[in-house]
Protein backbone atom coordinates (compact mmCIF):
# COMPACT_ATOMS: atom_id res chain seq x y z
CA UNK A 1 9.48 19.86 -22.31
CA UNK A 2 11.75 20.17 -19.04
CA UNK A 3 8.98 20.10 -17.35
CA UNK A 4 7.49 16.79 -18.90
CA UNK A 5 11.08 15.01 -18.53
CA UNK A 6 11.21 15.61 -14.98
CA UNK A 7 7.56 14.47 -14.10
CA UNK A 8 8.65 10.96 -16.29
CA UNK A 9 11.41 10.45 -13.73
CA UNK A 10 9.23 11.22 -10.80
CA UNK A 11 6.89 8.99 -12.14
CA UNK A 12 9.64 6.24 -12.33
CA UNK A 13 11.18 6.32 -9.54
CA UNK A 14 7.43 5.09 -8.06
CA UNK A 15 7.29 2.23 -10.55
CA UNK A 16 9.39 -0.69 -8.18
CA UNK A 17 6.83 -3.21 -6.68
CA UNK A 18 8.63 -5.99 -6.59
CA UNK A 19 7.17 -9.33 -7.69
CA UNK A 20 4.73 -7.95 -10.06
CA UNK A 21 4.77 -7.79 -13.81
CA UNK A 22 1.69 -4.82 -13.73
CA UNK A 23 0.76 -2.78 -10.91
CA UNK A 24 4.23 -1.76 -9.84
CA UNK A 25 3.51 1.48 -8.22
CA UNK A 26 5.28 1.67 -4.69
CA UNK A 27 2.60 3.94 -3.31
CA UNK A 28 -0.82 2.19 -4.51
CA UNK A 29 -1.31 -0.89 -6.22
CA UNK A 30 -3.86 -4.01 -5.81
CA UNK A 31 -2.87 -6.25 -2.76
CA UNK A 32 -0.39 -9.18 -4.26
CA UNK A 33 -2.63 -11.77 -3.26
CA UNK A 34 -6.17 -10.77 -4.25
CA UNK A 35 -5.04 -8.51 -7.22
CA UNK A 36 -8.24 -6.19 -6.85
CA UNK A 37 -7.94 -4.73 -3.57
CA UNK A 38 -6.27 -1.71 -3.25
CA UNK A 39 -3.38 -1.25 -0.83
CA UNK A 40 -1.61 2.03 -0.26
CA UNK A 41 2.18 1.18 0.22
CA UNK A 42 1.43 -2.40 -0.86
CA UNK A 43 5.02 -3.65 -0.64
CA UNK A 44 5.22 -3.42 3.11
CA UNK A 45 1.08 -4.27 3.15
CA UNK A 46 2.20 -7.18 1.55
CA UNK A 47 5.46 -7.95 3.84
CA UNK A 48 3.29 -7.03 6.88
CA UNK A 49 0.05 -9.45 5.97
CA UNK A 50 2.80 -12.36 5.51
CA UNK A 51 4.23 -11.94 8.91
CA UNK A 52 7.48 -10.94 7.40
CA UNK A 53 8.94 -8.47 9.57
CA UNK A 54 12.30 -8.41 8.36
CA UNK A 55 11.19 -7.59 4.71
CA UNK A 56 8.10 -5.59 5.84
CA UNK A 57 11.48 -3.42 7.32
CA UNK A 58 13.33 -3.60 3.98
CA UNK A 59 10.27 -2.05 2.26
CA UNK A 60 9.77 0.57 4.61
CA UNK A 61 13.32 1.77 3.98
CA UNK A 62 13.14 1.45 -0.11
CA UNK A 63 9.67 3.18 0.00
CA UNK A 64 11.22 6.05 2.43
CA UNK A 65 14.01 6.39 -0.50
CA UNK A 66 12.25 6.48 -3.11
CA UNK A 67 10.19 8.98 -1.60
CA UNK A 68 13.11 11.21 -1.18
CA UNK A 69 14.46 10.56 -4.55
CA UNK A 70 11.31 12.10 -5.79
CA UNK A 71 11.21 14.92 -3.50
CA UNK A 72 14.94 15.76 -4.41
CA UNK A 73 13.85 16.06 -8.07
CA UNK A 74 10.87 18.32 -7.33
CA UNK A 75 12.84 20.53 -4.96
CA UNK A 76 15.63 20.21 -7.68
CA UNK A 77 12.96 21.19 -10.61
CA UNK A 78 11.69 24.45 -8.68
């Protein structure tokens, strides 16, 4: 069960697209404005295709720390 608890709050920590009522995985999701397309990292995909530097930067960092929020619970599982 320990186990299953910890991969639900890996799993979580992933699910913060913002702007998006479905599809809110931080890592792959379909691109914001064609909703099919797949995008890998589609927050800053998204920033980046808008010409929005300044949030294309803001994603970069929540991505990076949500990435090692999730690495800090696996090293902290094992």
């Amino acid at each position: 069960m320990h186990l299953f608890l910890s991969y639900v709050r890996i799993t979580n920590v992933f699910l913060q697209l913002p702007g998006r009522t479905q599809f809110k995985h931080v890592i792959f999701a379909p691109q914001a404005w064609s909703g099919y397309d797949e995008a890998l990292f589609p927050s800053i995909r998204d920033a980046i295709d808008a010409g929005d530097w300044v949030e294309a930067q803001k994603q970069v960092e929540k991505v990076a720390n949500i990435l090692s929020t999730a690495v800090s619970n696996l090293v902290n599982y094992s």
